[in-house]
PDB file of N, CA and C in Angstrom:
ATOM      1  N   UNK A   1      29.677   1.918 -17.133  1.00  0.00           N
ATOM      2  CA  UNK A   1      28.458   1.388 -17.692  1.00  0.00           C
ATOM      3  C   UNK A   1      27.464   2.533 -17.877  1.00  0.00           C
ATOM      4  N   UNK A   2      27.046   2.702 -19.170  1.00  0.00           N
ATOM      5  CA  UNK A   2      26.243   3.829 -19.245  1.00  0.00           C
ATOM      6  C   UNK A   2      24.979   3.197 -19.947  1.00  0.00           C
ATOM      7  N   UNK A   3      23.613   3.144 -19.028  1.00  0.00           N
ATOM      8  CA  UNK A   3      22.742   2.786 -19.404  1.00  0.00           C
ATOM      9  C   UNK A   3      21.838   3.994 -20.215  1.00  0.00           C
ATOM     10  N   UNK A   4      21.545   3.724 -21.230  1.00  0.00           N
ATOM     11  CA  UNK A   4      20.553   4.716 -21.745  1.00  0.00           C
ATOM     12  C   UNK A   4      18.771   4.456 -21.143  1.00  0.00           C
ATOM     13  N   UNK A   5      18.301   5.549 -20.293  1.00  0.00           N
ATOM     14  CA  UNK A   5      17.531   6.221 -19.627  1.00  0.00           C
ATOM     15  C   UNK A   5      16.172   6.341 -20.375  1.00  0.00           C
ATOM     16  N   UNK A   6      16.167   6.365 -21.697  1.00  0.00           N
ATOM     17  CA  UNK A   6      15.181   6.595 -22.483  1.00  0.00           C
ATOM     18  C   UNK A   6      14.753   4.978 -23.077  1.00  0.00           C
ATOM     19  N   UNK A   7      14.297   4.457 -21.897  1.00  0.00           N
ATOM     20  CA  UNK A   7      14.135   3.382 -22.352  1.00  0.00           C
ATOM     21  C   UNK A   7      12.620   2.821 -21.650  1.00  0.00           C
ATOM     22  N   UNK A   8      11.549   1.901 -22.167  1.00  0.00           N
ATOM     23  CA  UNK A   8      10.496   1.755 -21.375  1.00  0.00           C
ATOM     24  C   UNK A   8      10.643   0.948 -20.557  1.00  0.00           C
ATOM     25  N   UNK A   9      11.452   0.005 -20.232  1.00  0.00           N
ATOM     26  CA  UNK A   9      11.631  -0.913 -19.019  1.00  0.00           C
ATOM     27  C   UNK A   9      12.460   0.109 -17.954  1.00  0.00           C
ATOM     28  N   UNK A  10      13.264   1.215 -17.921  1.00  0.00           N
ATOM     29  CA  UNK A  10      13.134   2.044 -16.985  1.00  0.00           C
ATOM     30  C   UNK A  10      11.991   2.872 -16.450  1.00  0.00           C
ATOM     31  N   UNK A  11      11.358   3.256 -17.612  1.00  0.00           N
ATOM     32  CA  UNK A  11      10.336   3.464 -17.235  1.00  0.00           C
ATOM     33  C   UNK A  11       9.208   2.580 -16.339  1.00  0.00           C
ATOM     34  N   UNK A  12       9.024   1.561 -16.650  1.00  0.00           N
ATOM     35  CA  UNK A  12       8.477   0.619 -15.799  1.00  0.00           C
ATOM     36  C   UNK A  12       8.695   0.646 -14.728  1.00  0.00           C
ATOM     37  N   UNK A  13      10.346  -0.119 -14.399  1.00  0.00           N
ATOM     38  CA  UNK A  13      10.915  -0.514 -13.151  1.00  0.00           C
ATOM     39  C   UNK A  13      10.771   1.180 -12.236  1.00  0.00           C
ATOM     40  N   UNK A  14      10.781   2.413 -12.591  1.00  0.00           N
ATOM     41  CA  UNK A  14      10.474   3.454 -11.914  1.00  0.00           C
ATOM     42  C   UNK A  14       9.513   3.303 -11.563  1.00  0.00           C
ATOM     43  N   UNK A  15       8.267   3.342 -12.388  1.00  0.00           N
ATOM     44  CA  UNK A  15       6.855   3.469 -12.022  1.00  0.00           C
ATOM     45  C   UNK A  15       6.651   2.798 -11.593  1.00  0.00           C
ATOM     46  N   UNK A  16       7.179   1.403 -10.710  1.00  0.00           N
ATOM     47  CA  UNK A  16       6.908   0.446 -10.000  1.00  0.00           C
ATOM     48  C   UNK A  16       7.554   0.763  -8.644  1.00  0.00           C
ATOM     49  N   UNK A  17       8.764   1.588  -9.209  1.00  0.00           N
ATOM     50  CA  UNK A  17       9.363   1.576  -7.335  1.00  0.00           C
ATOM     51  C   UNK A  17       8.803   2.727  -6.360  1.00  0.00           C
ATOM     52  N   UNK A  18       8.567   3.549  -7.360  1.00  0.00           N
ATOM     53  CA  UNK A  18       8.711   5.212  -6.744  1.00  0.00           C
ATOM     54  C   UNK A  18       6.693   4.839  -5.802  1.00  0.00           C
ATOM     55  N   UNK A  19       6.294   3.948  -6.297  1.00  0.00           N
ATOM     56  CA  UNK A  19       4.814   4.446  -5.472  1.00  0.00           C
ATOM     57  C   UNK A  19       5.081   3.253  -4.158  1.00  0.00           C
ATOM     58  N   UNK A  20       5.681   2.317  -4.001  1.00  0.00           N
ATOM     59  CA  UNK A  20       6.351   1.487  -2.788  1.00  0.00           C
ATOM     60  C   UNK A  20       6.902   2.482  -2.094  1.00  0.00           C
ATOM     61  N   UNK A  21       8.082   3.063  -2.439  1.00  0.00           N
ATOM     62  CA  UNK A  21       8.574   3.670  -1.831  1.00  0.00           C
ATOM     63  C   UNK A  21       7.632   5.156  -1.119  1.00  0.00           C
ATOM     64  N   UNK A  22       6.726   6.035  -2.176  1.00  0.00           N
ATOM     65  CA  UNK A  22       6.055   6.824  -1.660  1.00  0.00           C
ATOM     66  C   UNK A  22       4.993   6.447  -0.640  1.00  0.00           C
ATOM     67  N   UNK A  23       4.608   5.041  -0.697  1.00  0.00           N
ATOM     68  CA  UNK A  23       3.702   4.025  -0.046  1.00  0.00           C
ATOM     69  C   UNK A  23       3.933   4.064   1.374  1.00  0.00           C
ATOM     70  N   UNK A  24       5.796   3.910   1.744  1.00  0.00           N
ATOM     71  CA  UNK A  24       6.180   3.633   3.190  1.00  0.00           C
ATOM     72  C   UNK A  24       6.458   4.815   3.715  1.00  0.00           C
ATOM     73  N   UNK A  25       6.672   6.012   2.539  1.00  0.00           N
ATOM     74  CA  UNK A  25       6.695   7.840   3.268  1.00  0.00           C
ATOM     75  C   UNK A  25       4.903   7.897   3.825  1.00  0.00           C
ATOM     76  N   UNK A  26       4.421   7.555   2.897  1.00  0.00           N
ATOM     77  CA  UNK A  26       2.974   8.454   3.552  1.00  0.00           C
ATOM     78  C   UNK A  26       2.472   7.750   4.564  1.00  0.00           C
ATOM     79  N   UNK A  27       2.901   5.899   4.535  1.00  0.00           N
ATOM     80  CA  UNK A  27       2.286   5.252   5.959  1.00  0.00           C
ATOM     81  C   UNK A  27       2.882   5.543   7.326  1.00  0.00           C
ATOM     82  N   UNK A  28       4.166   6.186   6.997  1.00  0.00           N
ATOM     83  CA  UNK A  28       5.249   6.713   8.137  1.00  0.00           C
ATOM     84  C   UNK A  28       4.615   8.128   8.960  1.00  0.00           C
ATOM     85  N   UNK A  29       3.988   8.865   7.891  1.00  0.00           N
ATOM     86  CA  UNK A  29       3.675  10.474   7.674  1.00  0.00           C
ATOM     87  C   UNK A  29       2.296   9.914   8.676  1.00  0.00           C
ATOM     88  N   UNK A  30       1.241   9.109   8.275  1.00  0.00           N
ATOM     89  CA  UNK A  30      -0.520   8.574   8.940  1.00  0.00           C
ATOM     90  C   UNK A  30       0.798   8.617   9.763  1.00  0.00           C
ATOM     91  N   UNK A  31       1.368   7.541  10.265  1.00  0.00           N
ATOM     92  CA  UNK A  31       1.432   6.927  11.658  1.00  0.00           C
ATOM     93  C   UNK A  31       1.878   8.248  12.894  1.00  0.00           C
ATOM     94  N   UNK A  32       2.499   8.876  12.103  1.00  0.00           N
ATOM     95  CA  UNK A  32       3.312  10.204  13.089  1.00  0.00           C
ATOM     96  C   UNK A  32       1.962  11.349  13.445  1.00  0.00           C
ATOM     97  N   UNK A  33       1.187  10.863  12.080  1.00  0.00           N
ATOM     98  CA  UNK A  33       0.495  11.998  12.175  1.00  0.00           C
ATOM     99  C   UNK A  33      -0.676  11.510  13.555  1.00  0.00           C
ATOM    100  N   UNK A  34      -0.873  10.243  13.395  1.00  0.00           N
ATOM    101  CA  UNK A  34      -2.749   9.677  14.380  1.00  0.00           C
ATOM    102  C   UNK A  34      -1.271  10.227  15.561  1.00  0.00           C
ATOM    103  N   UNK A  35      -0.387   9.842  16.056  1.00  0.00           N
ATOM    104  CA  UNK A  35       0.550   9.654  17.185  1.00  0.00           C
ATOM    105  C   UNK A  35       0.653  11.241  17.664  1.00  0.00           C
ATOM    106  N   UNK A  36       0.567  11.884  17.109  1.00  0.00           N
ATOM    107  CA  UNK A  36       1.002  13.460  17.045  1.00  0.00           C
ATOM    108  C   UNK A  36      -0.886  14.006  17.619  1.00  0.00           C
ATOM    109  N   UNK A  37      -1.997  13.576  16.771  1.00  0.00           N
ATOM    110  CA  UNK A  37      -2.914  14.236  16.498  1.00  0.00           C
ATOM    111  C   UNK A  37      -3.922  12.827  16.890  1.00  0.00           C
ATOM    112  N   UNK A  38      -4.088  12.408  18.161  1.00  0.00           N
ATOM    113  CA  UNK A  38      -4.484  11.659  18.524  1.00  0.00           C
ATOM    114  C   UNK A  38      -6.513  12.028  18.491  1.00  0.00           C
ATOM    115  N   UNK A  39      -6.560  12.992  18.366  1.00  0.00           N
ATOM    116  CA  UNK A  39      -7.963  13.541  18.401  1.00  0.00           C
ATOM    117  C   UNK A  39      -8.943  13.224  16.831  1.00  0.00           C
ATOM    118  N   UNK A  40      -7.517  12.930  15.948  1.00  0.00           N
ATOM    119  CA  UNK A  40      -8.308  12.720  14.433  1.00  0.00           C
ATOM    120  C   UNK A  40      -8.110  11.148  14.227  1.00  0.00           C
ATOM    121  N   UNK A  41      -8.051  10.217  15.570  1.00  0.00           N
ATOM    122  CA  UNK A  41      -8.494   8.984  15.213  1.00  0.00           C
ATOM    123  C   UNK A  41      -9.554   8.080  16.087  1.00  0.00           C
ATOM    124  N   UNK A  42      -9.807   7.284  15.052  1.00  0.00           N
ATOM    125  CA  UNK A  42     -11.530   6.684  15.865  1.00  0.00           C
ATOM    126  C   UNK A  42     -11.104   5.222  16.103  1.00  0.00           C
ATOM    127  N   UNK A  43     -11.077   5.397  17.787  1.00  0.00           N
ATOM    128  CA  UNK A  43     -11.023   3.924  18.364  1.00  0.00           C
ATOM    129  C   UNK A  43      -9.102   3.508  18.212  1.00  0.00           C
ATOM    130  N   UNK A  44      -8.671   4.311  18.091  1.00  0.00           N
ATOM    131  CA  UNK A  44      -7.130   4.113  18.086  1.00  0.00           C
ATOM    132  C   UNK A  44      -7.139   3.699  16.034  1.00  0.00           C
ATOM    133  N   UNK A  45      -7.453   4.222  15.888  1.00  0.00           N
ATOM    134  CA  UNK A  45      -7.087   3.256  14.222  1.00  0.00           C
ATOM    135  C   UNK A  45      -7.024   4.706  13.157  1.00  0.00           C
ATOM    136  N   UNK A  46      -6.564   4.835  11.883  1.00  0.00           N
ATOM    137  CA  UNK A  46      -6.373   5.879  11.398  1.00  0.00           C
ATOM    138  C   UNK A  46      -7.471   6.465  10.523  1.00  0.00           C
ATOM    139  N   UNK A  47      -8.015   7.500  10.445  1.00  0.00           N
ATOM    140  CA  UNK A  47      -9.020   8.141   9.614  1.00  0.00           C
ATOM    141  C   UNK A  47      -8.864   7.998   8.495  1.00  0.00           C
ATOM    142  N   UNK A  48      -7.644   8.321   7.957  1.00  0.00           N
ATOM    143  CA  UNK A  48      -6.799   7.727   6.711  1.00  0.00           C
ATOM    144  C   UNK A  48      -7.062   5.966   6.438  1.00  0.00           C
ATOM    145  N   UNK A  49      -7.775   6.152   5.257  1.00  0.00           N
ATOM    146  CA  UNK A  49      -7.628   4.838   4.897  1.00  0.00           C
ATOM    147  C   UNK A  49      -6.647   4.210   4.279  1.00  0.00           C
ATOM    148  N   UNK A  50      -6.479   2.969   4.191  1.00  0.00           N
ATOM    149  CA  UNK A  50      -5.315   2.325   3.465  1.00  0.00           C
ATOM    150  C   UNK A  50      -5.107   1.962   1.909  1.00  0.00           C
ATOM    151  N   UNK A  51      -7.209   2.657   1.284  1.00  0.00           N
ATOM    152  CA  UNK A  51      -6.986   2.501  -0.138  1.00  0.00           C
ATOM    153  C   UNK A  51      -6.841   4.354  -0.364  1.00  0.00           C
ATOM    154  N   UNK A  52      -6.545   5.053   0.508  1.00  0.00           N
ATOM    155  CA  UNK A  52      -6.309   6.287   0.125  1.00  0.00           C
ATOM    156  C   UNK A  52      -4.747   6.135   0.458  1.00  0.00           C
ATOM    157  N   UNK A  53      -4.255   5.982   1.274  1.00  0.00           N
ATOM    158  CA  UNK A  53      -2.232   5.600   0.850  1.00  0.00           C
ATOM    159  C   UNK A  53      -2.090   5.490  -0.416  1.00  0.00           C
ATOM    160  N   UNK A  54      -2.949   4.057  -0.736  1.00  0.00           N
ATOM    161  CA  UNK A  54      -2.359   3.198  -1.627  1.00  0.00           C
ATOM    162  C   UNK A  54      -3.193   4.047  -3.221  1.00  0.00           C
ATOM    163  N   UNK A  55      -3.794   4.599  -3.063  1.00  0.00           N
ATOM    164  CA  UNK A  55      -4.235   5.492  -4.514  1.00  0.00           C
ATOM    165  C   UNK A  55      -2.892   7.012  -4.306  1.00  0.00           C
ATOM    166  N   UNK A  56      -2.998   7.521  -2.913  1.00  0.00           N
ATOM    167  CA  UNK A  56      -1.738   8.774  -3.237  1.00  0.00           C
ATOM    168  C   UNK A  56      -0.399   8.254  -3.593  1.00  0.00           C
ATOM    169  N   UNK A  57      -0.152   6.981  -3.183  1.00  0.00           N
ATOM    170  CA  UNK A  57       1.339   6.340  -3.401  1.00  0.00           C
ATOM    171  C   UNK A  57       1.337   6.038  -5.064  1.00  0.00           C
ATOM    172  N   UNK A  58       0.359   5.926  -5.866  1.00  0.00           N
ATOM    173  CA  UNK A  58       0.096   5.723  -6.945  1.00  0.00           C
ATOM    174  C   UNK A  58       0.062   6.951  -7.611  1.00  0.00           C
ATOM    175  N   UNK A  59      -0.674   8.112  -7.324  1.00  0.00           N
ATOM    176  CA  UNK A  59      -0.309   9.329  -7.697  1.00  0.00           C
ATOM    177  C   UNK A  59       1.049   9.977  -7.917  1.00  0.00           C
ATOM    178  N   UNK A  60       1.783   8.912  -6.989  1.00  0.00           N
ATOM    179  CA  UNK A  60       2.883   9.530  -7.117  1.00  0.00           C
ATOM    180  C   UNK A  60       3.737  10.004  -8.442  1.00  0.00           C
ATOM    181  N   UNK A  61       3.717   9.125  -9.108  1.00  0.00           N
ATOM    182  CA  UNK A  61       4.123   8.781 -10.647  1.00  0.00           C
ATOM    183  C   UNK A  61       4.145  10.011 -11.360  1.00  0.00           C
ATOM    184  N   UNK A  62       3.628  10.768 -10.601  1.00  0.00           N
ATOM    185  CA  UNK A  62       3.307  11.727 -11.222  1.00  0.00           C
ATOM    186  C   UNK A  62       4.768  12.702 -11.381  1.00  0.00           C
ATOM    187  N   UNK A  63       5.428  12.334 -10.566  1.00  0.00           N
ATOM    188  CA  UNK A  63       6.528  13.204 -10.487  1.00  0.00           C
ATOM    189  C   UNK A  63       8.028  12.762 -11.450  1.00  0.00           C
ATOM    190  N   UNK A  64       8.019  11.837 -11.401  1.00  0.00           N
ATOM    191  CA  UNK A  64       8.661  10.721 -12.303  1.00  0.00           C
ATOM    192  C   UNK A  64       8.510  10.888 -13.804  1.00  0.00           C
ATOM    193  N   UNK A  65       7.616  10.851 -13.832  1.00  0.00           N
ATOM    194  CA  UNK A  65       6.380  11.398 -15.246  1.00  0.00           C
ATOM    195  C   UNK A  65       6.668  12.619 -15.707  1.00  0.00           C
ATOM    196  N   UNK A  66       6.658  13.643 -14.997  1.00  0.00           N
ATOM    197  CA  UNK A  66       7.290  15.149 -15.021  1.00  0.00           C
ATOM    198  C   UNK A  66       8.729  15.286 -15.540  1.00  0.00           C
ATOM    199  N   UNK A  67       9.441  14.812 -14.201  1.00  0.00           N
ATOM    200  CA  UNK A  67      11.071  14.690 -14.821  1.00  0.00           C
ATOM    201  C   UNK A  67      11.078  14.045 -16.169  1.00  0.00           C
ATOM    202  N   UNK A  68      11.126  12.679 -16.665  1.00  0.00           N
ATOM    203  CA  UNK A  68      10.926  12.346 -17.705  1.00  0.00           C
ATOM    204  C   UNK A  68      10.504  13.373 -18.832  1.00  0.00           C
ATOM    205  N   UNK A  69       9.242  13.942 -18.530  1.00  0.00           N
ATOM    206  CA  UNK A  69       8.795  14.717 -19.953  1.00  0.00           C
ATOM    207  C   UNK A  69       9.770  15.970 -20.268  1.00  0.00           C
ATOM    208  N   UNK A  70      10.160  16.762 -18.500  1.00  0.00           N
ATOM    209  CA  UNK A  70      11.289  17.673 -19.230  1.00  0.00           C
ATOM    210  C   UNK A  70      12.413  17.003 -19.914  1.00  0.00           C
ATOM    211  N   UNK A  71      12.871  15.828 -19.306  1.00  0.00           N
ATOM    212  CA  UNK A  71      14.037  15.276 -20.694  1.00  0.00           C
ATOM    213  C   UNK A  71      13.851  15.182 -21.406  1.00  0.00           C
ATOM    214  N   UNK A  72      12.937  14.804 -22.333  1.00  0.00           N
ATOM    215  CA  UNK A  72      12.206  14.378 -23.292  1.00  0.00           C
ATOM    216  C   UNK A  72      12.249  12.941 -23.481  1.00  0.00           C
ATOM    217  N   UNK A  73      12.051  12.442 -22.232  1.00  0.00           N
ATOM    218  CA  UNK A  73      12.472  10.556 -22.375  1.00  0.00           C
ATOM    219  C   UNK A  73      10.874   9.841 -22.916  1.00  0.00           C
ATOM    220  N   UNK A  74      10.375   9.982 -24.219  1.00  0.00           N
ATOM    221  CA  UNK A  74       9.310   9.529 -24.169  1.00  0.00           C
ATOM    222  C   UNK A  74       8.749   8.260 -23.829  1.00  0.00           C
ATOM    223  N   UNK A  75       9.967   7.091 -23.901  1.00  0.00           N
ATOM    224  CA  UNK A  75       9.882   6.106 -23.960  1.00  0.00           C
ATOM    225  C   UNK A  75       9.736   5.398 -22.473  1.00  0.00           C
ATOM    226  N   UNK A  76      10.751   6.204 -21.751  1.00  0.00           N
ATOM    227  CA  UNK A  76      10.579   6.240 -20.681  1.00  0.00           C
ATOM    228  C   UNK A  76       9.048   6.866 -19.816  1.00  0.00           C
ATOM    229  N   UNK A  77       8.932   7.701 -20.307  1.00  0.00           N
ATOM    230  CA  UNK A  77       7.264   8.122 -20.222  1.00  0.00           C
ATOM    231  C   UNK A  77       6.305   7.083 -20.453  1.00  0.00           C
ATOM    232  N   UNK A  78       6.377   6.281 -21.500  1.00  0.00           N
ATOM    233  CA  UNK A  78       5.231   5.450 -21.322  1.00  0.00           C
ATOM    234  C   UNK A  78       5.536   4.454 -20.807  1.00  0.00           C
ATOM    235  N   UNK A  79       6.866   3.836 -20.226  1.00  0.00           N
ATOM    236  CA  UNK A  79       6.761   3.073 -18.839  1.00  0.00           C
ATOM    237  C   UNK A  79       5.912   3.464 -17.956  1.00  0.00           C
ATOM    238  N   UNK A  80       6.842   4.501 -17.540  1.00  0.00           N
ATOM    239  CA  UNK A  80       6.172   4.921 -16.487  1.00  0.00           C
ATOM    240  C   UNK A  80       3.735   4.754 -16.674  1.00  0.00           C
ATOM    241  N   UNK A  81       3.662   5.301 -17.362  1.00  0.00           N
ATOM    242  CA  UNK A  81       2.431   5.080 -17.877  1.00  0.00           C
ATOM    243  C   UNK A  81       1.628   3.852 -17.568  1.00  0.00           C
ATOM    244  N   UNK A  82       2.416   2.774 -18.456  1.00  0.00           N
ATOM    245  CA  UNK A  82       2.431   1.538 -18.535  1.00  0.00           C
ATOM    246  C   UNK A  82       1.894   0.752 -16.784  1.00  0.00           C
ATOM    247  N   UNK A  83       3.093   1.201 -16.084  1.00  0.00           N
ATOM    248  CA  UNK A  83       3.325   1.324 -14.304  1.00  0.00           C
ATOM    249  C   UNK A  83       2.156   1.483 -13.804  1.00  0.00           C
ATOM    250  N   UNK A  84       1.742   2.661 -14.057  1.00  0.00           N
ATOM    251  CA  UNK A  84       0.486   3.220 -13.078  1.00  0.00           C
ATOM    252  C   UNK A  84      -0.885   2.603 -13.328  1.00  0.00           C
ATOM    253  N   UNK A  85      -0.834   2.419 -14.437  1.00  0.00           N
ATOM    254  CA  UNK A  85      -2.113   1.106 -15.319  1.00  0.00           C
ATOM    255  C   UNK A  85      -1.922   0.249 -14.746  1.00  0.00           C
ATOM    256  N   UNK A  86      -1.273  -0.798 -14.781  1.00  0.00           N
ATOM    257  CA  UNK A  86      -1.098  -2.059 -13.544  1.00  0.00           C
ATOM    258  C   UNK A  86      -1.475  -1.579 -12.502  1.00  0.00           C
ATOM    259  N   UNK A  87      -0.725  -0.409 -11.678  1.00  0.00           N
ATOM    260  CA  UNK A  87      -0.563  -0.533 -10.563  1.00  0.00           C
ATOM    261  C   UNK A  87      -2.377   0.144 -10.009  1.00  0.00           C
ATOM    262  N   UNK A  88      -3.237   0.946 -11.202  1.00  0.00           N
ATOM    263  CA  UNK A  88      -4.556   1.705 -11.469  1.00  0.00           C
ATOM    264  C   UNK A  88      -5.663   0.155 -11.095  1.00  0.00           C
ATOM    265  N   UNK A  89      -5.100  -0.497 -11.806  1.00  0.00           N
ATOM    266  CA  UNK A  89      -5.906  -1.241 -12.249  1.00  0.00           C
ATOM    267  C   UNK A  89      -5.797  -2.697 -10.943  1.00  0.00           C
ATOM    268  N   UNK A  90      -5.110  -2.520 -10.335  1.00  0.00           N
ATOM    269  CA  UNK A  90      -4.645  -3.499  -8.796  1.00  0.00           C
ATOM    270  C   UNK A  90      -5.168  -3.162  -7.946  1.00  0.00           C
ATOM    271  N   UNK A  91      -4.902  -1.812  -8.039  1.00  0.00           N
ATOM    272  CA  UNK A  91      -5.899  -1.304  -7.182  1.00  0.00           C
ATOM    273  C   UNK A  91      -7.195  -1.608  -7.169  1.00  0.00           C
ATOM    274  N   UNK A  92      -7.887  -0.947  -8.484  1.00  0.00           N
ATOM    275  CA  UNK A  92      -9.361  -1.223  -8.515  1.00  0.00           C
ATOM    276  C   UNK A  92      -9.910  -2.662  -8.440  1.00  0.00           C
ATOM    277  N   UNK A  93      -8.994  -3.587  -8.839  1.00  0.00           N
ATOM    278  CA  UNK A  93      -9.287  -4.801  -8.316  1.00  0.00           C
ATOM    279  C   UNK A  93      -9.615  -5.294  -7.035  1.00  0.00           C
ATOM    280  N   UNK A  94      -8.747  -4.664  -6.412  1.00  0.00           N
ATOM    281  CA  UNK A  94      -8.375  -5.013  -4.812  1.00  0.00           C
ATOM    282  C   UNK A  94      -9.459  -4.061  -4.019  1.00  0.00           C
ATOM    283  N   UNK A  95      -9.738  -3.300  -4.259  1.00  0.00           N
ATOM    284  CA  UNK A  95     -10.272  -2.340  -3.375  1.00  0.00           C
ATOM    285  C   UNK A  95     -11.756  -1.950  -3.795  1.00  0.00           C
ATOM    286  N   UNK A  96     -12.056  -2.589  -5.573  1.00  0.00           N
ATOM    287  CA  UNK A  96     -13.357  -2.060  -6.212  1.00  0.00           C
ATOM    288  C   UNK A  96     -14.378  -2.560  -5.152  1.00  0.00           C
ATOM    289  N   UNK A  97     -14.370  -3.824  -4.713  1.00  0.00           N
ATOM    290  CA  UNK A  97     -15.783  -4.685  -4.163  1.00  0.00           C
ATOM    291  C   UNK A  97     -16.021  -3.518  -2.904  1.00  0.00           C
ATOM    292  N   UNK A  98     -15.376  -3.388  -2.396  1.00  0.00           N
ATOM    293  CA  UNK A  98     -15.127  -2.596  -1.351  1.00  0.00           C
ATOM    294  C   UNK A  98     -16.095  -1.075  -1.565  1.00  0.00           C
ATOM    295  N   UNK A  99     -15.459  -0.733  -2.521  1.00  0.00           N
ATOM    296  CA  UNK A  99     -16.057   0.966  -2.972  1.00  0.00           C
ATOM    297  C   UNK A  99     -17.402   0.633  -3.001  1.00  0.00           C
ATOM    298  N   UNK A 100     -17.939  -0.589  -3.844  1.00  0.00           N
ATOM    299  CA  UNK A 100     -19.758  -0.482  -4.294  1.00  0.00           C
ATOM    300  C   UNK A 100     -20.233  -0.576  -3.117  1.00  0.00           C
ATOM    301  N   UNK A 101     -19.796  -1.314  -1.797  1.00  0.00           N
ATOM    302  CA  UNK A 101     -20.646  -1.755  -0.783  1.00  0.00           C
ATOM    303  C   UNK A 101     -21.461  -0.461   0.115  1.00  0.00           C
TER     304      UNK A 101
END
């Protein structure tokens, strides 16, 4: 089965997995890190916030995005694109009320 790669629903379904997945590296990375470096947390809880995970896990795309452009998968590129807009825009939903206060 040879799926062709240059396609925008790969692109999507990437740009949807890769920041979950970068999501549970960097909450793994806080947790080792407050556990390791107990001096950079206040009241036992992490300095690291959880809309800064969840914006670097979103950054992630970025790498995905990269590979893609050296193939020249454009199509796949604006999945990915596509991805981070939802996932840009979930965020700011979720987390905007928060920022003005």
């Amino acid at each position: 089965m040879n799926i062709d790669r240059n396609q925008i629903w790969v692109g999507i379904v990437t740009g949807l997995l890769v920041p979950f997945v970068g999501y549970a590296v960097l909450l793994m990375v806080s947790e080792k890190l407050d556990e390791w470096l107990p001096q950079f947390t206040t009241d036992g809880e992490s300095v690291i916030m959880p809309r800064t995970l969840y914006l670097l896990a979103i950054c992630i795309n970025l790498i995905p995005f990269h590979l893609f452009d050296r193939r020249r998968f454009a199509k796949a590129m604006r999945g990915v694109i596509i991805a981070t807009m939802i996932l840009g825009v979930a965020w700011l939903v979720y987390f905007g009320k928060n920022m003005l206060d």
